[in-house]
N, C-alpha and C. Protein backbone atom coordinates (compact mmCIF):
# COMPACT_ATOMS: atom_id res chain seq x y z
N UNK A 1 -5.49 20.72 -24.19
CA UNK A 1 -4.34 21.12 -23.39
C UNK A 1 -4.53 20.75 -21.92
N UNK A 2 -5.84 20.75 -21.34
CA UNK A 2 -6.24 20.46 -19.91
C UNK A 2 -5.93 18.82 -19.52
N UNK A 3 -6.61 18.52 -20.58
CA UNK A 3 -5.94 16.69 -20.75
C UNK A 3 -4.97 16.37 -20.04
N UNK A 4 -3.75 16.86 -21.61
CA UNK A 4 -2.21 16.67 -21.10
C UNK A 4 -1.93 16.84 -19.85
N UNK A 5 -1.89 18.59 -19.17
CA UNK A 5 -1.45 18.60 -18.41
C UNK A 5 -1.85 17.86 -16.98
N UNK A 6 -3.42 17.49 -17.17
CA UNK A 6 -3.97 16.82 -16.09
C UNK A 6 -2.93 14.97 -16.38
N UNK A 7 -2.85 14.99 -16.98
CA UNK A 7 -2.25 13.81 -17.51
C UNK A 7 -1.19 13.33 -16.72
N UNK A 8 -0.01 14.72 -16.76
CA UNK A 8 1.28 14.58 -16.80
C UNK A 8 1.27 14.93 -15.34
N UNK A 9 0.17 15.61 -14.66
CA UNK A 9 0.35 15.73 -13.25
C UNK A 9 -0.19 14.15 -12.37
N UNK A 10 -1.07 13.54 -13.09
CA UNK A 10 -1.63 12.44 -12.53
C UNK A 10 0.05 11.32 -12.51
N UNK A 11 0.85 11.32 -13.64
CA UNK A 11 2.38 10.47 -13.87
C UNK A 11 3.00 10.96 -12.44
N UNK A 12 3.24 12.63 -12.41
CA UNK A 12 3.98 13.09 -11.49
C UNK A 12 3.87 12.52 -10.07
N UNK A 13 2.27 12.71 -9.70
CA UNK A 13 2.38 12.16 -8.33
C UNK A 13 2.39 10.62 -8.23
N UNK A 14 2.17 10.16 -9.06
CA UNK A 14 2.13 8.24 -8.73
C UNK A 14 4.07 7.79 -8.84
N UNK A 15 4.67 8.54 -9.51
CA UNK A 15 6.05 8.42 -9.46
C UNK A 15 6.73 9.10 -7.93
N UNK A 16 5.85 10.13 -7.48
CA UNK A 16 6.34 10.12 -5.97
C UNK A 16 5.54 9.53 -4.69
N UNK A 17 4.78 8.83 -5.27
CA UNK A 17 3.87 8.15 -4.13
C UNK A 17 4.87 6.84 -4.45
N UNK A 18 5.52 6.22 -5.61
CA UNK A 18 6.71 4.97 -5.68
C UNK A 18 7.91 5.52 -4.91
N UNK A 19 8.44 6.70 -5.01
CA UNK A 19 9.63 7.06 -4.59
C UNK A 19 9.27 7.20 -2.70
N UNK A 20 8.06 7.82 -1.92
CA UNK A 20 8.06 7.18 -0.65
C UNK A 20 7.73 5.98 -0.63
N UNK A 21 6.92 5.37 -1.08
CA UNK A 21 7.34 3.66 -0.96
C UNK A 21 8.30 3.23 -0.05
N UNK A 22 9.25 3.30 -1.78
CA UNK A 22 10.54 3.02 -1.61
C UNK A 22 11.31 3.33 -0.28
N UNK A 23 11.14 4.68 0.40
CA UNK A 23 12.26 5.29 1.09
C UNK A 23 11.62 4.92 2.77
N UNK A 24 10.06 4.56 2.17
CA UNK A 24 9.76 4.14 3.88
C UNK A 24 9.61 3.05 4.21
N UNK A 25 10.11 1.89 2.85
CA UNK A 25 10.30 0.52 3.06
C UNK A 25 11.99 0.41 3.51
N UNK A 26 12.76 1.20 3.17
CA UNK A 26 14.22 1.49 3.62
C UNK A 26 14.19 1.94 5.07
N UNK A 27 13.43 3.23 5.29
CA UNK A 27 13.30 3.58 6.66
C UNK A 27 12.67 2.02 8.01
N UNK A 28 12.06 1.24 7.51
CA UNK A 28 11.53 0.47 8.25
C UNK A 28 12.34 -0.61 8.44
N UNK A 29 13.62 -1.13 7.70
CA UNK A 29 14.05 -2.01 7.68
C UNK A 29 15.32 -1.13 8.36
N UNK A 30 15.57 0.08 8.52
CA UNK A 30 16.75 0.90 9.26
C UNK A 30 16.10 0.65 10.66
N UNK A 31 14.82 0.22 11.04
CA UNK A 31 14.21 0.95 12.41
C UNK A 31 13.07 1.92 12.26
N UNK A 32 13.19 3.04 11.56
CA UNK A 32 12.80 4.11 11.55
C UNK A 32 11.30 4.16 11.32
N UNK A 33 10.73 3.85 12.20
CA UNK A 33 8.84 3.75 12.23
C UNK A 33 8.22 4.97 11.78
N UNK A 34 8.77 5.88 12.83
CA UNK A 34 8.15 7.49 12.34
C UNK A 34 8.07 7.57 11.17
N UNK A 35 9.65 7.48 10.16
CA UNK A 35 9.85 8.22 9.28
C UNK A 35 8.41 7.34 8.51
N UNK A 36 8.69 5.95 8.31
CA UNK A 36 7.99 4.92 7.47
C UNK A 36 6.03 5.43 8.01
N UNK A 37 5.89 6.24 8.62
CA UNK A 37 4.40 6.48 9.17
C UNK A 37 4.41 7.74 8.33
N UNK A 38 5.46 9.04 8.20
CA UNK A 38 5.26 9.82 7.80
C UNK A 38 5.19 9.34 6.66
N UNK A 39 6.26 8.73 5.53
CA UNK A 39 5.76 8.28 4.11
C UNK A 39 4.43 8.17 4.17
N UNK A 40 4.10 7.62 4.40
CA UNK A 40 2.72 7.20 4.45
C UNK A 40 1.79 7.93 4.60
N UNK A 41 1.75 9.25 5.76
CA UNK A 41 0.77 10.25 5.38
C UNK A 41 1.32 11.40 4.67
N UNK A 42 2.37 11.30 3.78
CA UNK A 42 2.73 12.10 2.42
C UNK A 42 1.69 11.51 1.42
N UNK A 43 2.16 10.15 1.32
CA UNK A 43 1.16 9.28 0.12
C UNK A 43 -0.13 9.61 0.02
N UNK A 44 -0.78 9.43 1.21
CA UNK A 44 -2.26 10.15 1.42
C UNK A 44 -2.32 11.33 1.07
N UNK A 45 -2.00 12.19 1.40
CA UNK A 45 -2.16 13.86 1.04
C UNK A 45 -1.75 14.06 -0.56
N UNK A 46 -0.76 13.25 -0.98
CA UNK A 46 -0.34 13.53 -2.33
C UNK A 46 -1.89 12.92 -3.91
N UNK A 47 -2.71 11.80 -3.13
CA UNK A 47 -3.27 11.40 -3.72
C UNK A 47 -4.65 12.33 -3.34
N UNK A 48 -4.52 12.86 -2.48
CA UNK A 48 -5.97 13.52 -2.24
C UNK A 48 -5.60 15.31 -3.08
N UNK A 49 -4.26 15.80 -2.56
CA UNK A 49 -4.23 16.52 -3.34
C UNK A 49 -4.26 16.50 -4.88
N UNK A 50 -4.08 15.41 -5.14
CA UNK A 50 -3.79 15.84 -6.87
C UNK A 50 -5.21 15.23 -7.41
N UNK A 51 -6.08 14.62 -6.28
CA UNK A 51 -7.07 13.76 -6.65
C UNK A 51 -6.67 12.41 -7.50
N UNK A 52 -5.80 11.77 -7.20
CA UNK A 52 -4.99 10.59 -7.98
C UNK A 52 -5.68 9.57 -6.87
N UNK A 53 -6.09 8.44 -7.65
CA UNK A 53 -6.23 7.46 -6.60
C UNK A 53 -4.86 6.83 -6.20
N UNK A 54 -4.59 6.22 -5.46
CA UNK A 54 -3.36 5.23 -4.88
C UNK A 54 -3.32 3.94 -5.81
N UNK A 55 -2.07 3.16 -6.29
CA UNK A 55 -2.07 2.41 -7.27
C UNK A 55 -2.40 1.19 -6.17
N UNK A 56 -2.79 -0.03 -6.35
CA UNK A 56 -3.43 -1.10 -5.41
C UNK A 56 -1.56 -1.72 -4.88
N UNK A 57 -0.99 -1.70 -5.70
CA UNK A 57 0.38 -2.26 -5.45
C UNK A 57 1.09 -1.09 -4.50
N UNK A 58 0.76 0.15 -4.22
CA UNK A 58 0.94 0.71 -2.80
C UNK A 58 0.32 0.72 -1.68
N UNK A 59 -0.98 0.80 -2.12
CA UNK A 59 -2.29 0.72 -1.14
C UNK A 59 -2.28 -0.34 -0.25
N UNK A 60 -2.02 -1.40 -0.42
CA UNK A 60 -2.29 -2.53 0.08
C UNK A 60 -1.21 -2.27 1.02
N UNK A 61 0.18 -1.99 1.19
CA UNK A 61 0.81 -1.93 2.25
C UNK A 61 1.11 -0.47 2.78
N UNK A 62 0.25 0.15 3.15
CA UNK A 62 0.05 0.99 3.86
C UNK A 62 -1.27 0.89 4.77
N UNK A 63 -1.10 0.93 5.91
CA UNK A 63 -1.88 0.27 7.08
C UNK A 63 -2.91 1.77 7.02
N UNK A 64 -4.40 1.19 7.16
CA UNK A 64 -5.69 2.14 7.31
C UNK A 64 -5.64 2.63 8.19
N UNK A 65 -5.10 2.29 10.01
CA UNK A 65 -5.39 2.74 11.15
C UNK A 65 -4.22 3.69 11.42
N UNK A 66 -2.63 3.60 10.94
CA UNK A 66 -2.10 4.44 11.34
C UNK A 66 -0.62 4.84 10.34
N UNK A 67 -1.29 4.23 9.56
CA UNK A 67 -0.31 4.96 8.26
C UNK A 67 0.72 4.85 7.95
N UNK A 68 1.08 3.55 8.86
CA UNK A 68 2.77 3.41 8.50
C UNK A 68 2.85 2.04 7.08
N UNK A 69 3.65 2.40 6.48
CA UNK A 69 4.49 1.61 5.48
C UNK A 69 4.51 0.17 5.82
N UNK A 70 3.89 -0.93 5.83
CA UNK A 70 4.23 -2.00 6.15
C UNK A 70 4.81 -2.95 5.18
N UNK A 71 6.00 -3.48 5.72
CA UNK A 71 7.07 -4.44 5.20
C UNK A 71 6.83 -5.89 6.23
N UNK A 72 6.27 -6.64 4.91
CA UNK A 72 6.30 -8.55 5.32
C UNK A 72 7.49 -8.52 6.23
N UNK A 73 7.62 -9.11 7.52
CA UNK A 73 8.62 -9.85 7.77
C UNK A 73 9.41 -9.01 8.99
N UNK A 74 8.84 -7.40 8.71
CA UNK A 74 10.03 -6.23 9.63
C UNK A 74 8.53 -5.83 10.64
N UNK A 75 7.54 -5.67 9.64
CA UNK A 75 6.74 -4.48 10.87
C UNK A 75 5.26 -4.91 10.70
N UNK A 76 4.81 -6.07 9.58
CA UNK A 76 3.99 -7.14 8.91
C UNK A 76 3.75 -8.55 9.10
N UNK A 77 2.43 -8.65 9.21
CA UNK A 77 2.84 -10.53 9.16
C UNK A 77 1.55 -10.83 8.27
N UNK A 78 1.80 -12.00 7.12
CA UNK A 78 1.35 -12.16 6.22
C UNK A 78 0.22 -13.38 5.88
N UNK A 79 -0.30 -13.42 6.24
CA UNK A 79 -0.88 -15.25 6.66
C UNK A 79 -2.02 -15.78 5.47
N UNK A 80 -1.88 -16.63 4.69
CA UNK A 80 -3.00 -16.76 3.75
C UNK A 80 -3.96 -18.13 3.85
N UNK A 81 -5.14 -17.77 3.74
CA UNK A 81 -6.42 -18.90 4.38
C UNK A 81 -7.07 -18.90 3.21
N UNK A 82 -6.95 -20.57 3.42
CA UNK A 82 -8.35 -20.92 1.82
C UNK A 82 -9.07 -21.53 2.06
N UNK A 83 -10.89 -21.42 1.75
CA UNK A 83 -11.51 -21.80 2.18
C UNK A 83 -12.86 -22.26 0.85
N UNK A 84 -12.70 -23.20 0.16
CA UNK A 84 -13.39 -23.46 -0.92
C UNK A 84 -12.67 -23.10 -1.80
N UNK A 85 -13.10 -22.10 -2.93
CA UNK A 85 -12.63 -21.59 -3.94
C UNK A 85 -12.04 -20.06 -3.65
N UNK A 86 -12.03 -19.62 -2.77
CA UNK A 86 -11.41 -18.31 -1.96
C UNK A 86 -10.34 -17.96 -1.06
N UNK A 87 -9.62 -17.48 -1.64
CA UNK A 87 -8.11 -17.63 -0.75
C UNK A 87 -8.42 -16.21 -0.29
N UNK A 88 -8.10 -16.30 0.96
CA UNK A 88 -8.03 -14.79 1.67
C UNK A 88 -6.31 -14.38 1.85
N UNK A 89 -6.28 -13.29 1.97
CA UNK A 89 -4.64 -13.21 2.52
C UNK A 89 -4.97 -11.95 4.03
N UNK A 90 -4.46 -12.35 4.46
CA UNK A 90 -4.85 -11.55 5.95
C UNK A 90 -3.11 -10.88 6.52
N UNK A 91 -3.18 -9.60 5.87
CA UNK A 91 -2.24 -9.38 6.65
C UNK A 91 -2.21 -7.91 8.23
N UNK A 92 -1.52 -8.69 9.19
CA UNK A 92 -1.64 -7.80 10.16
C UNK A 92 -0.34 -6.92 10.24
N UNK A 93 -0.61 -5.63 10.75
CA UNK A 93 -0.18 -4.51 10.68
C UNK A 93 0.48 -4.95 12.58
N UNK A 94 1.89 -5.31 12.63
CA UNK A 94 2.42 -4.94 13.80
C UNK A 94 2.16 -4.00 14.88
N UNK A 95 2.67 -2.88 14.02
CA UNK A 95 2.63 -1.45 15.08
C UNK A 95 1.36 -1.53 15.96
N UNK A 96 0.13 -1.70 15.10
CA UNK A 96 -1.06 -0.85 15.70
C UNK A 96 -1.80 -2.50 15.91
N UNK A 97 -1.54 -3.51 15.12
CA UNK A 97 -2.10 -4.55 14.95
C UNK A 97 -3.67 -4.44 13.96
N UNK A 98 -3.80 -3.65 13.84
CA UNK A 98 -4.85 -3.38 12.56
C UNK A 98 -4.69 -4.53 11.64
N UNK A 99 -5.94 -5.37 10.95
CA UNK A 99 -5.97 -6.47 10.44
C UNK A 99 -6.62 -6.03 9.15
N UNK A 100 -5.88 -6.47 7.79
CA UNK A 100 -6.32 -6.37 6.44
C UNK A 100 -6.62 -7.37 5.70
N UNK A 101 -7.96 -7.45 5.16
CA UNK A 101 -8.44 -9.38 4.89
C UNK A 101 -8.85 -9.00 3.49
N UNK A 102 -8.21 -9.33 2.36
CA UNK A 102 -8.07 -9.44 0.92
C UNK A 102 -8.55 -10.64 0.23
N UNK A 103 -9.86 -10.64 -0.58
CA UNK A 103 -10.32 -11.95 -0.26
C UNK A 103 -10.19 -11.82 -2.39
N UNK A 104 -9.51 -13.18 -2.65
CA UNK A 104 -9.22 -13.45 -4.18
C UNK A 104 -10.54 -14.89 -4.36
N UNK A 105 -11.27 -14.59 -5.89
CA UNK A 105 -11.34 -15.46 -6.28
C UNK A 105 -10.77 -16.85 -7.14
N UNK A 106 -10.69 -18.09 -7.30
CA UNK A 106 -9.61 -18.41 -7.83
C UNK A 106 -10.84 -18.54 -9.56
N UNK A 107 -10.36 -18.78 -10.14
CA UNK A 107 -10.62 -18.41 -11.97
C UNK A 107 -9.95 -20.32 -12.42
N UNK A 108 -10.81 -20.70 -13.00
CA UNK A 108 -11.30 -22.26 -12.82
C UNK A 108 -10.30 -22.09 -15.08
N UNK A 109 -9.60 -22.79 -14.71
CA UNK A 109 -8.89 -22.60 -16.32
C UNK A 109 -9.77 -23.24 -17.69
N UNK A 110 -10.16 -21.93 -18.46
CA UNK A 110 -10.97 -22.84 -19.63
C UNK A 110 -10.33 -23.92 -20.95
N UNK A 111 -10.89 -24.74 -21.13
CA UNK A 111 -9.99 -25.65 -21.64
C UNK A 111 -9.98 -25.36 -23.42
């Protein structure tokens, strides 16, 4: 029974850590920085409270230094560097300018 319900609470909060996403990728493209900073330290508190980690497809655009929601193009800039077999993607965080360097290997296709 502890399972389940640990289960169904772990669904609960990752469906509202998508729903601010959502509303502080809207807020940022309205202007609205605050609001898109507060999403962002909801997301945090929601994953520490429930002990849920953050899914990588939110994580990644939410800035480490000051928590706002970052959107490519509005409050983001996206820049990708390859260097051998390693593509980095470097994206900087406007507001605060905080820099995030994501480094991919590339996977050589077996024949």
């Amino acid at each position: 029974m502890g399972s389940l319900l640990s289960r169904l609470l772990r669904d609960i909060a990752i469906q509202r850590m998508y729903i601010l996403l959502e509303l502080g990728v809207t807020a940022v493209e309205r202007g609205r920085i605050e609001y898109a900073k507060r999403y962002g330290e909801l997301i945090k508190r929601i994953s520490m409270r429930c002990r849920v980690d953050i899914p990588r497809s939110i994580k990644r655009w939410i800035c480490k230094n000051c928590n706002v929601i970052m959107v490519p193009g509005s409050n983001a800039r996206v820049r990708s560097r390859r260097k051998g077999k390693t593509l980095r993607v470097v994206t900087t965080c406007l507001v605060c300018g905080w820099m995030h360097r994501y480094e991919f290997t590339r996977c050589r296709k077996s024949d």
